[in-house]
PDB file of N, CA and C in Angstrom:
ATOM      1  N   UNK A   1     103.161  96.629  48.607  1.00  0.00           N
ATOM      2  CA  UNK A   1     103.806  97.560  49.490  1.00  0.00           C
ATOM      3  C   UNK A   1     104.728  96.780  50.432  1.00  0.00           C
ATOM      4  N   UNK A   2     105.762  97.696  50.366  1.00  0.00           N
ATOM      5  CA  UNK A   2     106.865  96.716  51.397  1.00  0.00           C
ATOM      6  C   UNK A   2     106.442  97.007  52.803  1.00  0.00           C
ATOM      7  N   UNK A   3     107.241  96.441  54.005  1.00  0.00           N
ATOM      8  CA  UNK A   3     107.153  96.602  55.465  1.00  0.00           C
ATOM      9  C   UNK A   3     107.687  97.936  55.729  1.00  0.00           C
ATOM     10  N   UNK A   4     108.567  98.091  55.047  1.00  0.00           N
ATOM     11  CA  UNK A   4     109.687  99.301  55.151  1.00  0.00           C
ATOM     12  C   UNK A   4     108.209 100.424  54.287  1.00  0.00           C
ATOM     13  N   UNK A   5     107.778 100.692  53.596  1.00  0.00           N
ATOM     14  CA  UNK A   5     107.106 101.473  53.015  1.00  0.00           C
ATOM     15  C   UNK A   5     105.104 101.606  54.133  1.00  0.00           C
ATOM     16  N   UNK A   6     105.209 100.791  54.717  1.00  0.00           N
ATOM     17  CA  UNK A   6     103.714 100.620  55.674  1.00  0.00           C
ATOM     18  C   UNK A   6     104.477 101.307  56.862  1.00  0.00           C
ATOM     19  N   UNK A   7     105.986 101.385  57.427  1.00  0.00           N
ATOM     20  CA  UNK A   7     106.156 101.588  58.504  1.00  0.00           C
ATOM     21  C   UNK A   7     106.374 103.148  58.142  1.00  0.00           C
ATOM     22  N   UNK A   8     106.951 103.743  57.015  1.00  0.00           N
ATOM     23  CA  UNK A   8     106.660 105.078  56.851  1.00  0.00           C
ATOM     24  C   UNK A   8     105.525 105.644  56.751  1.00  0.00           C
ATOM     25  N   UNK A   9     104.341 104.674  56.220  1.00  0.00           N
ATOM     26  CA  UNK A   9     102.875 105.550  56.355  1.00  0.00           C
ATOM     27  C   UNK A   9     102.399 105.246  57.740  1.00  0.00           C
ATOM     28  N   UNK A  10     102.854 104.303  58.852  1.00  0.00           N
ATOM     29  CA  UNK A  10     102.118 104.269  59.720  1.00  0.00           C
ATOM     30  C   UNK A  10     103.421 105.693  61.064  1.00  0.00           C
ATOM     31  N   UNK A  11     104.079 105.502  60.301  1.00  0.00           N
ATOM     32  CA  UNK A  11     105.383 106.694  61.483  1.00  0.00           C
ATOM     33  C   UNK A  11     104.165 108.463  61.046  1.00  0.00           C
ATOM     34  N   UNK A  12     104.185 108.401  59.830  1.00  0.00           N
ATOM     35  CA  UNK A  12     103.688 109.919  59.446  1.00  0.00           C
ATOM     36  C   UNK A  12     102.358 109.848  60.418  1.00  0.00           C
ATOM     37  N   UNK A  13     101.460 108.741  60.317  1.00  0.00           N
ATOM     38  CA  UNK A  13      99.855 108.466  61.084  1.00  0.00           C
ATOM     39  C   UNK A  13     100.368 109.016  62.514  1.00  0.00           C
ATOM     40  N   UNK A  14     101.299 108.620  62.746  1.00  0.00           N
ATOM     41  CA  UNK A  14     101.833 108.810  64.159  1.00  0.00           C
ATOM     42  C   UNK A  14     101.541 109.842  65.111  1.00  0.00           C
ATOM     43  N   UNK A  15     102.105 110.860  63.831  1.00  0.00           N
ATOM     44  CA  UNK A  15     102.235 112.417  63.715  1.00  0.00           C
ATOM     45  C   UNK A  15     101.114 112.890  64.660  1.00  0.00           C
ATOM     46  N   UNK A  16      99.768 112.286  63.481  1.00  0.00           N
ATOM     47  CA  UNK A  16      98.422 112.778  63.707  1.00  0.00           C
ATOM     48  C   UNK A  16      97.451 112.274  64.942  1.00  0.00           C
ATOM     49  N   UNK A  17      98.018 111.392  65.195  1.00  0.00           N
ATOM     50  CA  UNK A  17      97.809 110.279  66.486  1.00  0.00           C
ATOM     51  C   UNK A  17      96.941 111.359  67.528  1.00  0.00           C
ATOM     52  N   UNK A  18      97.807 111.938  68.291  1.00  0.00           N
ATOM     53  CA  UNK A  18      97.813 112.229  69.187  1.00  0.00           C
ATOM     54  C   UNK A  18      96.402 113.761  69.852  1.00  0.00           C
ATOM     55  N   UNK A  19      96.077 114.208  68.712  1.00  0.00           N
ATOM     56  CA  UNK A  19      94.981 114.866  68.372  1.00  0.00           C
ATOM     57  C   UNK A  19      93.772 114.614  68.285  1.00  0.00           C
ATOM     58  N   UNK A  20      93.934 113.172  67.307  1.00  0.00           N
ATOM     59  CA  UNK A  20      92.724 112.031  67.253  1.00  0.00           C
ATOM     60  C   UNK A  20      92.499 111.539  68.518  1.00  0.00           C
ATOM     61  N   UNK A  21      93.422 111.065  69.134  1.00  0.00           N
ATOM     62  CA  UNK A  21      93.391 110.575  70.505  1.00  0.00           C
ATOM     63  C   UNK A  21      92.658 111.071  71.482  1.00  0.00           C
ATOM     64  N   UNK A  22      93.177 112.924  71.444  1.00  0.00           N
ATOM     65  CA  UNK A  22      92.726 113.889  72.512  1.00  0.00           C
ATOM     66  C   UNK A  22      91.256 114.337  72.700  1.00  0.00           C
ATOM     67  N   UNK A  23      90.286 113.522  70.957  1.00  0.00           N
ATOM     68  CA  UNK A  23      88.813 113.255  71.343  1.00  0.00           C
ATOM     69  C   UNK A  23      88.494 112.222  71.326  1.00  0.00           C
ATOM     70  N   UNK A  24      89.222 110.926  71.851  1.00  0.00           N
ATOM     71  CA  UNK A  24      88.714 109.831  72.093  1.00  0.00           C
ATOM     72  C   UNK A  24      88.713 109.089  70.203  1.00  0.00           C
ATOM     73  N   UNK A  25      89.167 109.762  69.418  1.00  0.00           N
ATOM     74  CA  UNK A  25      88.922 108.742  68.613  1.00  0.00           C
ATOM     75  C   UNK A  25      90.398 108.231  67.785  1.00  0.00           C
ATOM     76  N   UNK A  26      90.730 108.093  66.457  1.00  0.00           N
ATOM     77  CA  UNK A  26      92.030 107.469  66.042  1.00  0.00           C
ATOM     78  C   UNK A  26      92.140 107.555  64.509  1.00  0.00           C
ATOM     79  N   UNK A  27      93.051 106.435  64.168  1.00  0.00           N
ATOM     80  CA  UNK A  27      92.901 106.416  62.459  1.00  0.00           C
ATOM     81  C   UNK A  27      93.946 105.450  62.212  1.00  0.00           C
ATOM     82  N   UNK A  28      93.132 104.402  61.063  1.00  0.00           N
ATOM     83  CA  UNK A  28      93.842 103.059  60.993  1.00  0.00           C
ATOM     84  C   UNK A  28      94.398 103.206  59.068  1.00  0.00           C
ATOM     85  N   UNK A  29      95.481 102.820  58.950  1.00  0.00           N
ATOM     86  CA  UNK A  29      95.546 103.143  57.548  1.00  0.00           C
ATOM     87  C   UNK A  29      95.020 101.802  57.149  1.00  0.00           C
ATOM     88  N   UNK A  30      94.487 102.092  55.741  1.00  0.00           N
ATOM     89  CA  UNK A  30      94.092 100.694  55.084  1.00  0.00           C
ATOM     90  C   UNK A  30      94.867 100.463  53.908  1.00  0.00           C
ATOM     91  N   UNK A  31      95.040 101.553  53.473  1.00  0.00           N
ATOM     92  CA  UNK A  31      95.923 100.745  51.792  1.00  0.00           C
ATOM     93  C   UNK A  31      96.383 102.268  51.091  1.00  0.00           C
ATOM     94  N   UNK A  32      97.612 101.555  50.664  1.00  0.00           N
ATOM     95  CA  UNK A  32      97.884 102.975  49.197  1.00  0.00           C
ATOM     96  C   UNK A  32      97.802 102.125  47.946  1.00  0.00           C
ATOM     97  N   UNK A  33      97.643 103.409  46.991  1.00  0.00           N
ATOM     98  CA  UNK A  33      97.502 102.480  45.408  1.00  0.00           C
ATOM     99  C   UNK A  33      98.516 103.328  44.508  1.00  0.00           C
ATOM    100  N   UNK A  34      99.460 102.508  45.087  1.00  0.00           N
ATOM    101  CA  UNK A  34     100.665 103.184  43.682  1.00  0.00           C
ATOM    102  C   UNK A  34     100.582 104.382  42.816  1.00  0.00           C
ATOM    103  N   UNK A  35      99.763 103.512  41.773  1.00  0.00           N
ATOM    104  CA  UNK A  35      99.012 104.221  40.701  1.00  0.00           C
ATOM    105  C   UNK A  35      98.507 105.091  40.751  1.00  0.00           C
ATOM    106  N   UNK A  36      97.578 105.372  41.754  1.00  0.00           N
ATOM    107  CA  UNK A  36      96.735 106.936  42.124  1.00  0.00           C
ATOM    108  C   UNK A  36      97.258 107.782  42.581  1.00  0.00           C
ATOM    109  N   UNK A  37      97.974 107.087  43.607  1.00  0.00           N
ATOM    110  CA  UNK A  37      98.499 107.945  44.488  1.00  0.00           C
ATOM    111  C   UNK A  37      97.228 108.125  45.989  1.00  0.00           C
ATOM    112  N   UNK A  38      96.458 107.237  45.614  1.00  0.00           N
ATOM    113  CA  UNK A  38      95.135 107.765  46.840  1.00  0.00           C
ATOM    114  C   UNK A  38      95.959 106.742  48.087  1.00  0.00           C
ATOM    115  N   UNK A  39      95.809 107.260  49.177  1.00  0.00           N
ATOM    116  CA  UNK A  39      95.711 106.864  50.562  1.00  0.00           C
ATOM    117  C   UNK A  39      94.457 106.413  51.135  1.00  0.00           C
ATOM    118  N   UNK A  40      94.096 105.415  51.270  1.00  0.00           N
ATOM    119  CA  UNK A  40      92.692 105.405  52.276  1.00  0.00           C
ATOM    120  C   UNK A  40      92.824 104.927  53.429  1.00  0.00           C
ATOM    121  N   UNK A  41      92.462 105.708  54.612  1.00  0.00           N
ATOM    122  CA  UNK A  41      92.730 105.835  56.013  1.00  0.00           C
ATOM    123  C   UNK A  41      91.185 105.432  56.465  1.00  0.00           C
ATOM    124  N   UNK A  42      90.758 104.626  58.002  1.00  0.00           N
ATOM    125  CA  UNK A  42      89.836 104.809  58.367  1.00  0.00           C
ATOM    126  C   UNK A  42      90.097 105.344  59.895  1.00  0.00           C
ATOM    127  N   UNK A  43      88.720 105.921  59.626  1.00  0.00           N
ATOM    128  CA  UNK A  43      88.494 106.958  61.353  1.00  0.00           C
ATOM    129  C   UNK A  43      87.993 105.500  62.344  1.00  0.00           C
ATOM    130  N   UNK A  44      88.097 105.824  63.455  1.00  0.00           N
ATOM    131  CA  UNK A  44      87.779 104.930  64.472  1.00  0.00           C
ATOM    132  C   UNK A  44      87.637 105.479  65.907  1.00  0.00           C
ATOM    133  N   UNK A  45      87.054 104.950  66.574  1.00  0.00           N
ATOM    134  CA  UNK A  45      86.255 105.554  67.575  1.00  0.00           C
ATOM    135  C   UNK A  45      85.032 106.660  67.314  1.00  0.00           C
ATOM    136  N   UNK A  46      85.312 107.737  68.429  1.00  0.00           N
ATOM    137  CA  UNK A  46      84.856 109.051  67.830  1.00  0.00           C
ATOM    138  C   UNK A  46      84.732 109.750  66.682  1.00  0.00           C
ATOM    139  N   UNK A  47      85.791 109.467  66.027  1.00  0.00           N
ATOM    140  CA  UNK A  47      85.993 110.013  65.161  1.00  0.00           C
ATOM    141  C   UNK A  47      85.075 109.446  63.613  1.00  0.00           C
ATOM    142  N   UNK A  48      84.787 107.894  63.934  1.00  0.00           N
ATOM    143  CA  UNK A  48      84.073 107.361  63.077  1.00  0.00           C
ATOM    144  C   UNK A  48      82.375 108.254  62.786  1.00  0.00           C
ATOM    145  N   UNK A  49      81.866 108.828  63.777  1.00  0.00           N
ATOM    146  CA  UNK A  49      80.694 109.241  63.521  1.00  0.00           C
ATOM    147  C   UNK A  49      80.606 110.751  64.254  1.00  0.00           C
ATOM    148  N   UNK A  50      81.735 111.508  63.750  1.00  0.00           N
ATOM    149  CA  UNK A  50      81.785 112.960  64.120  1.00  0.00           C
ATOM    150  C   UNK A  50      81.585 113.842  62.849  1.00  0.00           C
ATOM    151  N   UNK A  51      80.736 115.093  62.992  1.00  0.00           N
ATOM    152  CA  UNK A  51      80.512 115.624  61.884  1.00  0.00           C
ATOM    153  C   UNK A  51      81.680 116.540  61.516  1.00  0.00           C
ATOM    154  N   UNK A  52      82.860 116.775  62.197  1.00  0.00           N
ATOM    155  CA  UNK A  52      83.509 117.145  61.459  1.00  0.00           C
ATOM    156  C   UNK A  52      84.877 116.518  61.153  1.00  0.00           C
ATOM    157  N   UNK A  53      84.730 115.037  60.709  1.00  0.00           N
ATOM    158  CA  UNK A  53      85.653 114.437  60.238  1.00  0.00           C
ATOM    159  C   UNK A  53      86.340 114.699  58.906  1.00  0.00           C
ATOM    160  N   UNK A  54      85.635 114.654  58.081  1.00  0.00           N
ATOM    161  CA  UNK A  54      85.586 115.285  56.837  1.00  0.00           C
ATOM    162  C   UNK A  54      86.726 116.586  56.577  1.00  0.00           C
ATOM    163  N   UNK A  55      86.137 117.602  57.764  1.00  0.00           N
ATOM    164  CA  UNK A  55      87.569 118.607  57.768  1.00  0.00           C
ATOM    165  C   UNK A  55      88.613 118.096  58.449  1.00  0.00           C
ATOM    166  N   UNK A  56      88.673 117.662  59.509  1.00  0.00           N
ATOM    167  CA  UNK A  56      89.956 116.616  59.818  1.00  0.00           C
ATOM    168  C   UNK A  56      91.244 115.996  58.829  1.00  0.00           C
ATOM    169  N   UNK A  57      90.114 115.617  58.360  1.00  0.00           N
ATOM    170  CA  UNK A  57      90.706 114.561  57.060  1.00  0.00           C
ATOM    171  C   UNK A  57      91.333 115.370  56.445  1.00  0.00           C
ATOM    172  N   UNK A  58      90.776 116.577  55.452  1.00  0.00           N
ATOM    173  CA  UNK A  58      91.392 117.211  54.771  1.00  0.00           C
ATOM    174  C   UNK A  58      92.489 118.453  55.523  1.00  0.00           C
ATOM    175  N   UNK A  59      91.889 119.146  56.282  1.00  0.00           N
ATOM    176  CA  UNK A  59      92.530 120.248  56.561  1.00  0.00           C
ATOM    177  C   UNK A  59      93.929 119.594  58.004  1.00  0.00           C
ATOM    178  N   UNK A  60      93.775 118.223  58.819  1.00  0.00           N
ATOM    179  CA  UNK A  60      94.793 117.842  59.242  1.00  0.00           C
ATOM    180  C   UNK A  60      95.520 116.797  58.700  1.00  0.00           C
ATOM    181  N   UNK A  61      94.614 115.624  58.162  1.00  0.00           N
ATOM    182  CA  UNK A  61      95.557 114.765  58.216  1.00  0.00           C
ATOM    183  C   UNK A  61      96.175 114.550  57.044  1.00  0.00           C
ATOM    184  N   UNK A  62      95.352 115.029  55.774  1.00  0.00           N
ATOM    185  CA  UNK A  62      95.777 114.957  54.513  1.00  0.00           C
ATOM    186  C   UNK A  62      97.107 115.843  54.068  1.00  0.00           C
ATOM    187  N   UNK A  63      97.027 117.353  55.041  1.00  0.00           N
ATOM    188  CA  UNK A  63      97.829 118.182  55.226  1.00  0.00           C
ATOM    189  C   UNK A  63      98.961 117.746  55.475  1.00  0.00           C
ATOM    190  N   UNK A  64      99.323 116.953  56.370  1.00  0.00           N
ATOM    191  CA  UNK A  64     100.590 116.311  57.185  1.00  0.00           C
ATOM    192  C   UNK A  64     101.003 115.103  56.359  1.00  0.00           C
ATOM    193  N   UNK A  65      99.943 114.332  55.970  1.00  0.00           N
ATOM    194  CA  UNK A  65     100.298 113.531  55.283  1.00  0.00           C
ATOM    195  C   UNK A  65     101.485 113.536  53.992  1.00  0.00           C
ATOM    196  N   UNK A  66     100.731 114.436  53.245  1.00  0.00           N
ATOM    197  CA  UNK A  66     101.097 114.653  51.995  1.00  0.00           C
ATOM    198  C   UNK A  66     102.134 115.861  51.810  1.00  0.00           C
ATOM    199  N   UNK A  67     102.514 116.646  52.744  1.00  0.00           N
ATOM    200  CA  UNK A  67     104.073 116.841  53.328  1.00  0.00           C
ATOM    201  C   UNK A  67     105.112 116.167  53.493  1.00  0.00           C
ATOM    202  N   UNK A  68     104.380 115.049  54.405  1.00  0.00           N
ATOM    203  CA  UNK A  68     105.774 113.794  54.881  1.00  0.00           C
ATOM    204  C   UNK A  68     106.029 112.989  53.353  1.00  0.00           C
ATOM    205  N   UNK A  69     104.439 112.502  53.012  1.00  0.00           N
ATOM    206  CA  UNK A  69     104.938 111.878  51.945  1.00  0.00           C
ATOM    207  C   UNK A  69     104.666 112.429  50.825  1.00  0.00           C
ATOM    208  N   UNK A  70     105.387 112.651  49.687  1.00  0.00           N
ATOM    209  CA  UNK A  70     105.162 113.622  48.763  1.00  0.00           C
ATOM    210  C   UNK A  70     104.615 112.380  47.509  1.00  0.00           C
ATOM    211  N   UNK A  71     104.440 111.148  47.455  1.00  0.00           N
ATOM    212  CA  UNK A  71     103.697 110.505  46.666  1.00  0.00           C
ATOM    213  C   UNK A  71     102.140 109.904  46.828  1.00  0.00           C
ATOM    214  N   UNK A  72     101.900 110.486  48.066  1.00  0.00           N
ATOM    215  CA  UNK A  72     100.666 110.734  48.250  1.00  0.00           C
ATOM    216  C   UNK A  72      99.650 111.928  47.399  1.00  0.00           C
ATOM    217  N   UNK A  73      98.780 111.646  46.655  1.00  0.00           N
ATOM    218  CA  UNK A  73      98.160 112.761  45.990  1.00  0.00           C
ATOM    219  C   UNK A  73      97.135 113.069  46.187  1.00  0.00           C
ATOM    220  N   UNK A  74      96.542 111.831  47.453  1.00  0.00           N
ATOM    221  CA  UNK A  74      94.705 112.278  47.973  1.00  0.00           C
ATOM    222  C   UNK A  74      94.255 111.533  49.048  1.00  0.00           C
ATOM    223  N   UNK A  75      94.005 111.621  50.325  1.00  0.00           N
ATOM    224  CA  UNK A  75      93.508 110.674  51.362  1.00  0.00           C
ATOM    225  C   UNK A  75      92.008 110.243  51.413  1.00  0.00           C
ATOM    226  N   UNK A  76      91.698 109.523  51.315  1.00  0.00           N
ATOM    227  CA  UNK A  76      90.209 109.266  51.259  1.00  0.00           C
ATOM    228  C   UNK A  76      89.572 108.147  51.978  1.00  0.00           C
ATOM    229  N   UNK A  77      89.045 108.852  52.981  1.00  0.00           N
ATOM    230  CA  UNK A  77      89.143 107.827  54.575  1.00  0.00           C
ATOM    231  C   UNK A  77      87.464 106.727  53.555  1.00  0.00           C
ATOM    232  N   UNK A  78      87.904 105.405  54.357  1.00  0.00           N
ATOM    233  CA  UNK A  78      86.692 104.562  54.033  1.00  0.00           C
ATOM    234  C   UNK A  78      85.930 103.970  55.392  1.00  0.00           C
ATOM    235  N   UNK A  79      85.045 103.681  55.030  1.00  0.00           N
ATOM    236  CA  UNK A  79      84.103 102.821  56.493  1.00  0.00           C
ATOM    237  C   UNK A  79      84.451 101.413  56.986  1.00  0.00           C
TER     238      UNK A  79
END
């Protein structure tokens, strides 16, 4: 992955920033895989041990995500 291609997945994270933020917690990207198309993002802070991260994931950030970037095909946050 280029610099130019990490600074577009970390501008879209951006987006979502500020929500994560507003309960104390965040989200760090870790890697894309070409090939899959999977995104894996990790939660941090609060957000690491909240029970409803899971919908987060899918119903915000995967949502926004995979709008901005349309070669994204699945986010799948890791520990």
């Amino acid at each position: 992955m280029t610099e130019a291609d990490r600074k577009r997945f970390e501008d879209v994270l951006a987006l979502v920033r500020p929500y994560l933020e507003a309960d104390k917690g965040n989200i760090e990207f870790v890697s894309f895989e070409i090939t899959t198309g999977v995104l894996e993002l990790r939660f941090m802070g609060a957000c690491r041990t909240c029970a409803m991260s899971a919908m987060t994931l899918r119903a915000g950030v995967e949502r926004v995500v995979r709008r901005q970037l349309p070669e994204v095909r699945r986010v799948e946050a890791v520990p």
